[in-house]
PDB file of N, CA and C in Angstrom:
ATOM      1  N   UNK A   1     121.398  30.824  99.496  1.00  0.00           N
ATOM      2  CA  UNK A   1     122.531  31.573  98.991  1.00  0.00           C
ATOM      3  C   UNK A   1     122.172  32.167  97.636  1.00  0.00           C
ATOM      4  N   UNK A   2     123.040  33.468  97.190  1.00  0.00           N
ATOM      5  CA  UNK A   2     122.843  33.807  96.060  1.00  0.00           C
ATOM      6  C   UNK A   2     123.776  33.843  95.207  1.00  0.00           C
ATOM      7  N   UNK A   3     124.066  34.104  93.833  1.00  0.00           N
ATOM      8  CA  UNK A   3     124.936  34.631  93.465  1.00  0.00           C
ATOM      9  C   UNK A   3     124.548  35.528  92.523  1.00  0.00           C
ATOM     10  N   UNK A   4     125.921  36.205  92.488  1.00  0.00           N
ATOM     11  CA  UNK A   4     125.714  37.663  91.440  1.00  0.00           C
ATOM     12  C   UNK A   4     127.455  37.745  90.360  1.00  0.00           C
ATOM     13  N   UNK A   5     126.182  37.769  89.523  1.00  0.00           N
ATOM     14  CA  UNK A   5     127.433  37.600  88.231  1.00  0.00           C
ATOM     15  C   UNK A   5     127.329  38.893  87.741  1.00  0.00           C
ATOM     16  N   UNK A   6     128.831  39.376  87.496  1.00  0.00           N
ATOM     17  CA  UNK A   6     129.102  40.679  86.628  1.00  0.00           C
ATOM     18  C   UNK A   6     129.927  40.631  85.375  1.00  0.00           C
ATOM     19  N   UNK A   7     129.572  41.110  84.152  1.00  0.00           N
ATOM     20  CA  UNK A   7     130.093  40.930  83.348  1.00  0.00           C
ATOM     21  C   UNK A   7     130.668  41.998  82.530  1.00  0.00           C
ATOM     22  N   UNK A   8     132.003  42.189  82.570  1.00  0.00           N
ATOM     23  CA  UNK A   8     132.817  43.470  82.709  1.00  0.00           C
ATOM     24  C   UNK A   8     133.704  43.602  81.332  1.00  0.00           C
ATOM     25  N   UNK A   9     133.272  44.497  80.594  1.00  0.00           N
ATOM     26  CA  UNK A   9     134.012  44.669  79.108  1.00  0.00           C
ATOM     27  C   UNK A   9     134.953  46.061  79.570  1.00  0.00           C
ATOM     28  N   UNK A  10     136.507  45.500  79.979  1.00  0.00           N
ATOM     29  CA  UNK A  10     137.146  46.845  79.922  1.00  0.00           C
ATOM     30  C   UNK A  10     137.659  47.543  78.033  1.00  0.00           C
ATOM     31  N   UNK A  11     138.537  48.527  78.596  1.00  0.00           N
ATOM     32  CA  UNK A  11     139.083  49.371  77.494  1.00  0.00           C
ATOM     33  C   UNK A  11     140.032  48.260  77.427  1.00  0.00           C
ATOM     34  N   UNK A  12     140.753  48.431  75.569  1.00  0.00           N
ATOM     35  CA  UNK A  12     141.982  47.894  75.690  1.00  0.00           C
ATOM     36  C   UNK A  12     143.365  48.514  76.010  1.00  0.00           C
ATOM     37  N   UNK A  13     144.206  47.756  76.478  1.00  0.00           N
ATOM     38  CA  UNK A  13     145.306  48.240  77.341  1.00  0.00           C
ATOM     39  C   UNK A  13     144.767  48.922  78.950  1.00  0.00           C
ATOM     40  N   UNK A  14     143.580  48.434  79.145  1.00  0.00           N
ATOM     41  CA  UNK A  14     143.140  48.681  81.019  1.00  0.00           C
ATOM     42  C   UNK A  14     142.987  47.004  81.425  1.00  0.00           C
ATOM     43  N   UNK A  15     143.409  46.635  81.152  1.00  0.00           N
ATOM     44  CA  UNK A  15     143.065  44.646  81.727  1.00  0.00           C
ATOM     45  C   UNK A  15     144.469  45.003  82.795  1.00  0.00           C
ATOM     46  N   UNK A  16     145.602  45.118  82.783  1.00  0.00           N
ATOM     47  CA  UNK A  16     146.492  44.655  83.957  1.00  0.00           C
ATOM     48  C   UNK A  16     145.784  45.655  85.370  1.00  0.00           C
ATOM     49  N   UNK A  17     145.188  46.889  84.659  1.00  0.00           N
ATOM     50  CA  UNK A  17     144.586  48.210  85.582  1.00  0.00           C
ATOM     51  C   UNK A  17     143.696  47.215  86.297  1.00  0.00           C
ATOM     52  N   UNK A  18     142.641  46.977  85.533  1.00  0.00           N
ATOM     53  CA  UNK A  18     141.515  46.398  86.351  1.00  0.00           C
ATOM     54  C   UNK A  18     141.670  44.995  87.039  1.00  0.00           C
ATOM     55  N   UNK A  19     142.795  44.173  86.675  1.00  0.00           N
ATOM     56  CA  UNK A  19     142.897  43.181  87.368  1.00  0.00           C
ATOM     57  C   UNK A  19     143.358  43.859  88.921  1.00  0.00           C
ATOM     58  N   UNK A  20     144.171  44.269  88.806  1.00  0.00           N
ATOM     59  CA  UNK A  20     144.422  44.653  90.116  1.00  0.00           C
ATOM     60  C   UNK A  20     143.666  45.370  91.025  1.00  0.00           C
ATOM     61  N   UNK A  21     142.580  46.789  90.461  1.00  0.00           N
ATOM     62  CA  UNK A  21     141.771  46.678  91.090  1.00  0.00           C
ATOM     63  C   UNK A  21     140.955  45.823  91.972  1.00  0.00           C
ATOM     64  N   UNK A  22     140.435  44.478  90.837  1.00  0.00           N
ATOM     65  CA  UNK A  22     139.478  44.207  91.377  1.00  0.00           C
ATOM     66  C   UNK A  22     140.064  42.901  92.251  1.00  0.00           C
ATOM     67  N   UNK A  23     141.245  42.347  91.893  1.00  0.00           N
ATOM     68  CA  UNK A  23     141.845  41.538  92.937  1.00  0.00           C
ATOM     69  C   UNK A  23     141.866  42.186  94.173  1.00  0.00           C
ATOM     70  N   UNK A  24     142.289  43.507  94.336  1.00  0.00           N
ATOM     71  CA  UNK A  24     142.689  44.198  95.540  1.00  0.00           C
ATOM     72  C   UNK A  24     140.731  44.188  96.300  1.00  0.00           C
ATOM     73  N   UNK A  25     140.192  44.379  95.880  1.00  0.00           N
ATOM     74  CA  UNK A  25     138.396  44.712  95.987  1.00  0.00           C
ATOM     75  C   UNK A  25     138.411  43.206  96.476  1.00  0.00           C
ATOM     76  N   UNK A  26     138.692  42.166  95.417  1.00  0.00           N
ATOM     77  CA  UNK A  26     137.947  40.403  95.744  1.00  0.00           C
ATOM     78  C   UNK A  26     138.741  40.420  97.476  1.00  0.00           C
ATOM     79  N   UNK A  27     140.136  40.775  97.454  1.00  0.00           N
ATOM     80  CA  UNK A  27     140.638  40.096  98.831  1.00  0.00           C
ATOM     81  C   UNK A  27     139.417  40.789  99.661  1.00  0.00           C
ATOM     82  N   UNK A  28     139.118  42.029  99.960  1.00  0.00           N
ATOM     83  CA  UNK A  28     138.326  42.819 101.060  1.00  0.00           C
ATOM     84  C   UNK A  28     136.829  41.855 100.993  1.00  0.00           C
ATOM     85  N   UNK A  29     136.588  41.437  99.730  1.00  0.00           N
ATOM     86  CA  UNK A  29     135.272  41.405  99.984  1.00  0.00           C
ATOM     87  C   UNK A  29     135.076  39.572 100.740  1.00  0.00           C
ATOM     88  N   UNK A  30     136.412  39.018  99.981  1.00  0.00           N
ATOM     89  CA  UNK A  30     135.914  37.576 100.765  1.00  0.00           C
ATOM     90  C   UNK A  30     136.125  37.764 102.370  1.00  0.00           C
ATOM     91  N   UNK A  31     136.340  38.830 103.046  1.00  0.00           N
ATOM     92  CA  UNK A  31     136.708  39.173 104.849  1.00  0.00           C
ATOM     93  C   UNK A  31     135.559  39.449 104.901  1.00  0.00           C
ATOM     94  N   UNK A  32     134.503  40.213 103.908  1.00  0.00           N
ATOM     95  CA  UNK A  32     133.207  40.296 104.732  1.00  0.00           C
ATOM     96  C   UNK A  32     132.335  39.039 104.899  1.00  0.00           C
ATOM     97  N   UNK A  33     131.245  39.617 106.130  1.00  0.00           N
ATOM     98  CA  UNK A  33     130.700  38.215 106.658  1.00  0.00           C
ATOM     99  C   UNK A  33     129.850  38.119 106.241  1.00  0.00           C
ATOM    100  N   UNK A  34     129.014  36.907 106.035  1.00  0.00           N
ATOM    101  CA  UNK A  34     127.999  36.966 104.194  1.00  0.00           C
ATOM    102  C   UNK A  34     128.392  36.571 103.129  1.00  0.00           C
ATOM    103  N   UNK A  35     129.542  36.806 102.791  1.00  0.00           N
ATOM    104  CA  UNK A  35     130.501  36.203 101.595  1.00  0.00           C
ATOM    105  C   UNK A  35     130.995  35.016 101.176  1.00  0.00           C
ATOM    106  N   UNK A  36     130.515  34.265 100.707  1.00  0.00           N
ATOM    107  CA  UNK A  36     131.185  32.885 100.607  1.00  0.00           C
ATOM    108  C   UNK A  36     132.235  32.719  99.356  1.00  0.00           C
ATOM    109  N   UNK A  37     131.842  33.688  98.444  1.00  0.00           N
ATOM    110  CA  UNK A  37     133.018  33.425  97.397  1.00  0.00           C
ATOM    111  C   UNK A  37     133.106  34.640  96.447  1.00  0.00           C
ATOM    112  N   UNK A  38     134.034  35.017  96.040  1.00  0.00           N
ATOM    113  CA  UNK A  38     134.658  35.814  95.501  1.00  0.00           C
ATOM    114  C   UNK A  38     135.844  35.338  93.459  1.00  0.00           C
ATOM    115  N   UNK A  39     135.542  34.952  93.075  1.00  0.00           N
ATOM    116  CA  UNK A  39     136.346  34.834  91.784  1.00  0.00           C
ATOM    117  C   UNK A  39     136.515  35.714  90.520  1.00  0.00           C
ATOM    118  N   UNK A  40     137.461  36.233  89.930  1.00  0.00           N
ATOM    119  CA  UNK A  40     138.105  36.905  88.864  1.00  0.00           C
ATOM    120  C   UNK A  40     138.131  35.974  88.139  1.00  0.00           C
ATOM    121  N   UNK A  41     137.301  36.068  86.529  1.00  0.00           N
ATOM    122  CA  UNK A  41     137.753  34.984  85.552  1.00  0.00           C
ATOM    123  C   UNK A  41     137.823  35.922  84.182  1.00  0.00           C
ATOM    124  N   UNK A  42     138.818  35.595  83.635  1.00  0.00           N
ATOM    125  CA  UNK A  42     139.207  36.656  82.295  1.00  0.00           C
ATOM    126  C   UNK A  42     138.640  35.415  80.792  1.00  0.00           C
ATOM    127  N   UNK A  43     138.315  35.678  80.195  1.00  0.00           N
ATOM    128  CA  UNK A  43     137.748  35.069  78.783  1.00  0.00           C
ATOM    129  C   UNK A  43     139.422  34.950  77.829  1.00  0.00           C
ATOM    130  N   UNK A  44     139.912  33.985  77.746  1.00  0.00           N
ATOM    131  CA  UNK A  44     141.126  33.636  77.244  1.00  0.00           C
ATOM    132  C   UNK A  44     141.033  33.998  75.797  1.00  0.00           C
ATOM    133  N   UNK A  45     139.980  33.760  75.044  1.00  0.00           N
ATOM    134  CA  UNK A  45     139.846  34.411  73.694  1.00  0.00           C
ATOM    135  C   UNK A  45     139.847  35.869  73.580  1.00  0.00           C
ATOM    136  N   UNK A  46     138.942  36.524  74.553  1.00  0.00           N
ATOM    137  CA  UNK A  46     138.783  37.783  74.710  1.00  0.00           C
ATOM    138  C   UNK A  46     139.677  38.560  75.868  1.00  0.00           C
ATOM    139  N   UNK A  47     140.706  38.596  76.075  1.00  0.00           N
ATOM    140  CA  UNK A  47     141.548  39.042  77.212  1.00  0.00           C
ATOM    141  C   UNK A  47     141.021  40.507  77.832  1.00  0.00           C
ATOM    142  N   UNK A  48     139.708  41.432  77.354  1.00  0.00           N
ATOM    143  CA  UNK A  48     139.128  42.224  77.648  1.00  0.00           C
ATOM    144  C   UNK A  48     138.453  42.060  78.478  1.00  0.00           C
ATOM    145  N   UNK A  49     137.465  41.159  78.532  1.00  0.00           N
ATOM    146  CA  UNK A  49     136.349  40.387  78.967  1.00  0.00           C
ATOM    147  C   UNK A  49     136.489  40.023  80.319  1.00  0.00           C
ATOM    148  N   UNK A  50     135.681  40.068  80.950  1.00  0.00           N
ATOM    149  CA  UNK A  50     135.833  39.312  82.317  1.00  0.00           C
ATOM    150  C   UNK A  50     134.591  39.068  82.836  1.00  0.00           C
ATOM    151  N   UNK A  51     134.573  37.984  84.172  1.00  0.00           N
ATOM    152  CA  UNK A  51     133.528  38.128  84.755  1.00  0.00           C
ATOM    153  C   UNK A  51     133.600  37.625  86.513  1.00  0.00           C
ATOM    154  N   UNK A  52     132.976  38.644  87.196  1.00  0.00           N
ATOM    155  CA  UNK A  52     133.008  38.508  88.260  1.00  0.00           C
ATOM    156  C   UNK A  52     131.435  37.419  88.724  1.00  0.00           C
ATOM    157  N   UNK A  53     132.502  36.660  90.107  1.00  0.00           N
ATOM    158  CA  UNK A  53     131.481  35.670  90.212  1.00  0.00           C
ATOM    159  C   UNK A  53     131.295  35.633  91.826  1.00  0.00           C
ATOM    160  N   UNK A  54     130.247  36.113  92.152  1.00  0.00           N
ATOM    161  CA  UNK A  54     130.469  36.292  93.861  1.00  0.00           C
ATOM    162  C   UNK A  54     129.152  35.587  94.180  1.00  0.00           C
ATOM    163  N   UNK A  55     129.719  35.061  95.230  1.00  0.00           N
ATOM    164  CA  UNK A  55     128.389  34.330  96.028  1.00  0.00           C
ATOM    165  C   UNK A  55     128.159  34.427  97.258  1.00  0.00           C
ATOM    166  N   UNK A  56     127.206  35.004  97.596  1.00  0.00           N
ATOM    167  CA  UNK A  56     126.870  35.839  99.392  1.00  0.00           C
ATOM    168  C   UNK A  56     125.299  34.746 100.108  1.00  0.00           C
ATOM    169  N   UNK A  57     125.757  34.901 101.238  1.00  0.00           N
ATOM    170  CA  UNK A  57     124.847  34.092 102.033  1.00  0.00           C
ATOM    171  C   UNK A  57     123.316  34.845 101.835  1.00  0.00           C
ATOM    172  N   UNK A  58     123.161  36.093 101.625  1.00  0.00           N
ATOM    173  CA  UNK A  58     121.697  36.287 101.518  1.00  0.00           C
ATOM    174  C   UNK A  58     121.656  37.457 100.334  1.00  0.00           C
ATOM    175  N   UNK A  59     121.211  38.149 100.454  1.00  0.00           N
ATOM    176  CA  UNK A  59     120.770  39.578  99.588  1.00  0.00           C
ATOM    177  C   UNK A  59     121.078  40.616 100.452  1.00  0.00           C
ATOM    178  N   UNK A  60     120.881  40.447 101.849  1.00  0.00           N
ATOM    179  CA  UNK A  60     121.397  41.430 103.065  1.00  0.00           C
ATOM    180  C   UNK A  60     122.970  41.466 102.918  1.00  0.00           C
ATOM    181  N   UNK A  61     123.723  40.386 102.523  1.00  0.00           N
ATOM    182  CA  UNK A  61     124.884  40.422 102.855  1.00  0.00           C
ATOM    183  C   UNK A  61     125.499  40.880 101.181  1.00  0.00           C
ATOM    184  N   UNK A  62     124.983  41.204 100.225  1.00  0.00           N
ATOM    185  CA  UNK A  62     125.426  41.462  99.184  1.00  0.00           C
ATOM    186  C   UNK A  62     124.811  43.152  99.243  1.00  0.00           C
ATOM    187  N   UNK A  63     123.772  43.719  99.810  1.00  0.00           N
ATOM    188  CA  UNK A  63     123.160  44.900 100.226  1.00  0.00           C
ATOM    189  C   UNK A  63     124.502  45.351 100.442  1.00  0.00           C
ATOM    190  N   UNK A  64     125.032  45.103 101.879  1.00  0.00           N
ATOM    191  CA  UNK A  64     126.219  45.110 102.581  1.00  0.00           C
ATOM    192  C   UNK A  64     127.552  45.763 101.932  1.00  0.00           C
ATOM    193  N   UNK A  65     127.964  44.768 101.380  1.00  0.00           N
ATOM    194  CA  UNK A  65     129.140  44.719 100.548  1.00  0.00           C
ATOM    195  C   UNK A  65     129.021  45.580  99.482  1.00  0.00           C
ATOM    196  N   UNK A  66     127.844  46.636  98.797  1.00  0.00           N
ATOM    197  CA  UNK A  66     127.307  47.721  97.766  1.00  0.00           C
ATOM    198  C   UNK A  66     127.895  48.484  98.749  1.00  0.00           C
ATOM    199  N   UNK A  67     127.986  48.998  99.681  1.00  0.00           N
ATOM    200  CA  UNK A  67     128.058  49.847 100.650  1.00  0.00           C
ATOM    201  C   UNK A  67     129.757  50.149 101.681  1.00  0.00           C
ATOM    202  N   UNK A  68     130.348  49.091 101.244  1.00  0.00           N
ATOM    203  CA  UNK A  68     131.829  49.218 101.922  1.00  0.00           C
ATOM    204  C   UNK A  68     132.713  49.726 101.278  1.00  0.00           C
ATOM    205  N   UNK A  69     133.325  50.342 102.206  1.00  0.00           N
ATOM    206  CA  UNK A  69     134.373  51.539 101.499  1.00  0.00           C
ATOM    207  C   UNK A  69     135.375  50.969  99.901  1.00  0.00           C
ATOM    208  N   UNK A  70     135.932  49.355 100.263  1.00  0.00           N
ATOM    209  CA  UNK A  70     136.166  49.310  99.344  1.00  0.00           C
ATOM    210  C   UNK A  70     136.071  49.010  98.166  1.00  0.00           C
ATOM    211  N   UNK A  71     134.439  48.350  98.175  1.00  0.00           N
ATOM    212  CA  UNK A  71     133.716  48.276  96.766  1.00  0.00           C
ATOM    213  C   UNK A  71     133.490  49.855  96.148  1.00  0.00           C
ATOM    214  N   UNK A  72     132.960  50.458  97.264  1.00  0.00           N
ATOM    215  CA  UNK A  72     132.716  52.193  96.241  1.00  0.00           C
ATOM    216  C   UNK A  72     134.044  52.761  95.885  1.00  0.00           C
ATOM    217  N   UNK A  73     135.330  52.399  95.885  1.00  0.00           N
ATOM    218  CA  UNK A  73     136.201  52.632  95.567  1.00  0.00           C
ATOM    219  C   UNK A  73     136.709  51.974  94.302  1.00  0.00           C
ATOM    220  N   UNK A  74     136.271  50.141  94.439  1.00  0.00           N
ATOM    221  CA  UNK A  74     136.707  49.788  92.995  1.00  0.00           C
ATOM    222  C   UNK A  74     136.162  50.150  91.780  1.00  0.00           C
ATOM    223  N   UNK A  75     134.769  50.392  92.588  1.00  0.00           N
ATOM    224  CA  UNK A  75     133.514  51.013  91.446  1.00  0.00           C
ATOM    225  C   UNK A  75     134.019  52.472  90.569  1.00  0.00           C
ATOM    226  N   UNK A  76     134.449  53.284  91.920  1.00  0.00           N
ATOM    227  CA  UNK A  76     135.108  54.488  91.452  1.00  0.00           C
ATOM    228  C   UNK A  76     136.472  54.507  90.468  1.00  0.00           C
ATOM    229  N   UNK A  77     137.590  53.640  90.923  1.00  0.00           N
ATOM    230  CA  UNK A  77     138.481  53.399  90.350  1.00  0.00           C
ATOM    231  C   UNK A  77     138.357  52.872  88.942  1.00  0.00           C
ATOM    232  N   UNK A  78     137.442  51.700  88.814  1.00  0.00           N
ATOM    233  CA  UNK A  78     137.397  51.058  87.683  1.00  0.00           C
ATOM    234  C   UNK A  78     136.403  51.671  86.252  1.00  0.00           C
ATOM    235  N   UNK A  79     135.575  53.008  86.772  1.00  0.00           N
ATOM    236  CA  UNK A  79     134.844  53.446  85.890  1.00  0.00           C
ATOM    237  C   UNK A  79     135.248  53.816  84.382  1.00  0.00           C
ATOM    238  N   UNK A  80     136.498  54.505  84.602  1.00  0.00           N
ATOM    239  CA  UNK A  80     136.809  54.517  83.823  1.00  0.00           C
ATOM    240  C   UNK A  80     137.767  53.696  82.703  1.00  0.00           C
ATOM    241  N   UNK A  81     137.613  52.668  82.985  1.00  0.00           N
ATOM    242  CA  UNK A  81     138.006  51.363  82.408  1.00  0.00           C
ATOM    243  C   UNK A  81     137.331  51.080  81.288  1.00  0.00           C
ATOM    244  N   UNK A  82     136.017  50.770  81.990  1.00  0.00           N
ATOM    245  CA  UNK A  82     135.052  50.362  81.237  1.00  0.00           C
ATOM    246  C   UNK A  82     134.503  50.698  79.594  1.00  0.00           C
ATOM    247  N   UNK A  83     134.295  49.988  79.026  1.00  0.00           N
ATOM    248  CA  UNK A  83     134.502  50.379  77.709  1.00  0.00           C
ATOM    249  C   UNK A  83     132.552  50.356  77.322  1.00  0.00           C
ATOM    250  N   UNK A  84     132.279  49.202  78.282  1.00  0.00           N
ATOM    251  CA  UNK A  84     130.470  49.799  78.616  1.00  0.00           C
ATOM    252  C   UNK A  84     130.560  49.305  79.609  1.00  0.00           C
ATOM    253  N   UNK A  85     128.840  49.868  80.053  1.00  0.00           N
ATOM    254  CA  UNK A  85     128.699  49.633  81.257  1.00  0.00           C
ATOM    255  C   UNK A  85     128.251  48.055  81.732  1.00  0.00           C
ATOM    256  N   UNK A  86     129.155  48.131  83.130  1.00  0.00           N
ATOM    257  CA  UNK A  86     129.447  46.575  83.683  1.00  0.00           C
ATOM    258  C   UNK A  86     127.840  46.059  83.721  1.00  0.00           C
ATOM    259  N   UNK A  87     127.032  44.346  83.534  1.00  0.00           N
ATOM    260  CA  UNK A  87     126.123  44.071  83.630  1.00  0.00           C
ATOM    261  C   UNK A  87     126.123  42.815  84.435  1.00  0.00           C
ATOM    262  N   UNK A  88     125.283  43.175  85.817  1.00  0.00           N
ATOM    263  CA  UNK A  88     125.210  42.567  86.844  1.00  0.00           C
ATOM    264  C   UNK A  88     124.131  41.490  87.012  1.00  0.00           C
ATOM    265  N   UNK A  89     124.260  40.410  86.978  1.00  0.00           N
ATOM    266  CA  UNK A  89     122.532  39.560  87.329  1.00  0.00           C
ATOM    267  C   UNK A  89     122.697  38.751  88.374  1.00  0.00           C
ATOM    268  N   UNK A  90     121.594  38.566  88.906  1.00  0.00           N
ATOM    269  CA  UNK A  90     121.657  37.467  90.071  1.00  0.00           C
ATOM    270  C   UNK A  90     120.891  36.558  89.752  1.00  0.00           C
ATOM    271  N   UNK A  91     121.326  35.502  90.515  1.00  0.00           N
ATOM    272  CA  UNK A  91     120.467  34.693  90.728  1.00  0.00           C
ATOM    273  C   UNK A  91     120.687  33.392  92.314  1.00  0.00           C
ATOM    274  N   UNK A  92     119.366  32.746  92.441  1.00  0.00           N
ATOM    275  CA  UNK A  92     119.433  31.940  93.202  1.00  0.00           C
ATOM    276  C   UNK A  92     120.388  30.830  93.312  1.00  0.00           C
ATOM    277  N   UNK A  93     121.235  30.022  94.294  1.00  0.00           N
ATOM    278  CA  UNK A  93     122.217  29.496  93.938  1.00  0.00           C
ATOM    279  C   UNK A  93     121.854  27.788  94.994  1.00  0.00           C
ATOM    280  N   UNK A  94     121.355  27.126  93.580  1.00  0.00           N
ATOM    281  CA  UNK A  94     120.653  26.072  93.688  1.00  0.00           C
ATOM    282  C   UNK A  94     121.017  24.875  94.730  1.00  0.00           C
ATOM    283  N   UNK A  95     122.434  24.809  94.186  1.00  0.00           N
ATOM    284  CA  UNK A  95     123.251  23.734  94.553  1.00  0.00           C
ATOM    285  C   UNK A  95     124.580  23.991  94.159  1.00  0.00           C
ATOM    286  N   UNK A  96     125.867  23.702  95.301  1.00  0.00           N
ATOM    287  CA  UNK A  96     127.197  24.024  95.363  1.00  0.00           C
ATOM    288  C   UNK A  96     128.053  22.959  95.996  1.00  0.00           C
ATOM    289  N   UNK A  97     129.049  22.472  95.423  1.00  0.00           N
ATOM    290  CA  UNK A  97     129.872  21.572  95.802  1.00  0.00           C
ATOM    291  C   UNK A  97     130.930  22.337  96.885  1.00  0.00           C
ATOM    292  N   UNK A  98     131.294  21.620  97.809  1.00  0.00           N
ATOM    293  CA  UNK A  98     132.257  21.964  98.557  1.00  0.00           C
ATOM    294  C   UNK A  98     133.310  22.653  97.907  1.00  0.00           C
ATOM    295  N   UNK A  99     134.152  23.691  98.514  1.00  0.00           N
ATOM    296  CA  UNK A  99     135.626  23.577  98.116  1.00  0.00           C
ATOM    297  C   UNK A  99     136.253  22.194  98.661  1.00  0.00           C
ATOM    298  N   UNK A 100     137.206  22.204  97.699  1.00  0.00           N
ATOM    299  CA  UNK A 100     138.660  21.127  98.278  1.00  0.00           C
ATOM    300  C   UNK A 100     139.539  21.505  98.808  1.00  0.00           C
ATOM    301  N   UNK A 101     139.356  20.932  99.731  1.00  0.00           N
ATOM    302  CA  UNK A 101     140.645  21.449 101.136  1.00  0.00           C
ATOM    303  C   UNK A 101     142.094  20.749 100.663  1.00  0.00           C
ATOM    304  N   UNK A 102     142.490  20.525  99.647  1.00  0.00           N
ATOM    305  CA  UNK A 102     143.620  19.605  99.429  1.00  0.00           C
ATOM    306  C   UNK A 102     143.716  19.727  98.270  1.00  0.00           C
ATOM    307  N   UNK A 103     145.134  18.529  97.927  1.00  0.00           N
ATOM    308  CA  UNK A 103     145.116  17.666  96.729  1.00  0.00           C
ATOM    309  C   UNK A 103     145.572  16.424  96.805  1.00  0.00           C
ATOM    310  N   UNK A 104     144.754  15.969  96.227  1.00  0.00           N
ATOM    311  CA  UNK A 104     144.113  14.350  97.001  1.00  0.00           C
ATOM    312  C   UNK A 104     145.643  13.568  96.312  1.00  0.00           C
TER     313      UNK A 104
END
């Protein structure tokens, strides 16, 4: 498995814009197959700040998901948000604990 971290400095007064974007983008992308996880996390000090945290079964399946209508749309939508440009890294994804199906 991999994951790919993005780290997203919007404009100020575009954070409610881009949340919704990219919530609307996370639901589509956890339906694709390849996808194991999808998370929105905002920096509580920095309410600008964010970072996307996705984790896909291979590099084929993150290839994939570059390519579906509604990532080139959040990409499109959210450009102009951006206050710089978003910075993406991957990496190998060593070891992962289950989700919790509950609360115990």
């Amino acid at each position: 498995m991999i994951a790919y971290i993005v780290a997203v400095s919007v404009k100020s007064g575009q954070e409610d814009s881009f949340r919704k974007a990219t919530k609307t983008n996370g639901f589509a992308t956890r339906q694709e197959p390849g996808n194991m996880r999808f998370d929105l996390l905002v920096n509580p000090d920095s309410p600008s700040n964010f970072t996307l945290y996705e984790v896909y079964q291979d590099q084929k399946a993150l290839d994939q998901h570059k390519k579906t209508a509604h990532y080139l749309k959040w990409r499109e939508d959210v450009a102009i948000m951006m206050a710089k440009p978003r910075l993406g890294s991957l990496f190998e994804l060593l070891d992962s604990a289950p989700q919790a199906t509950g609360t115990q």
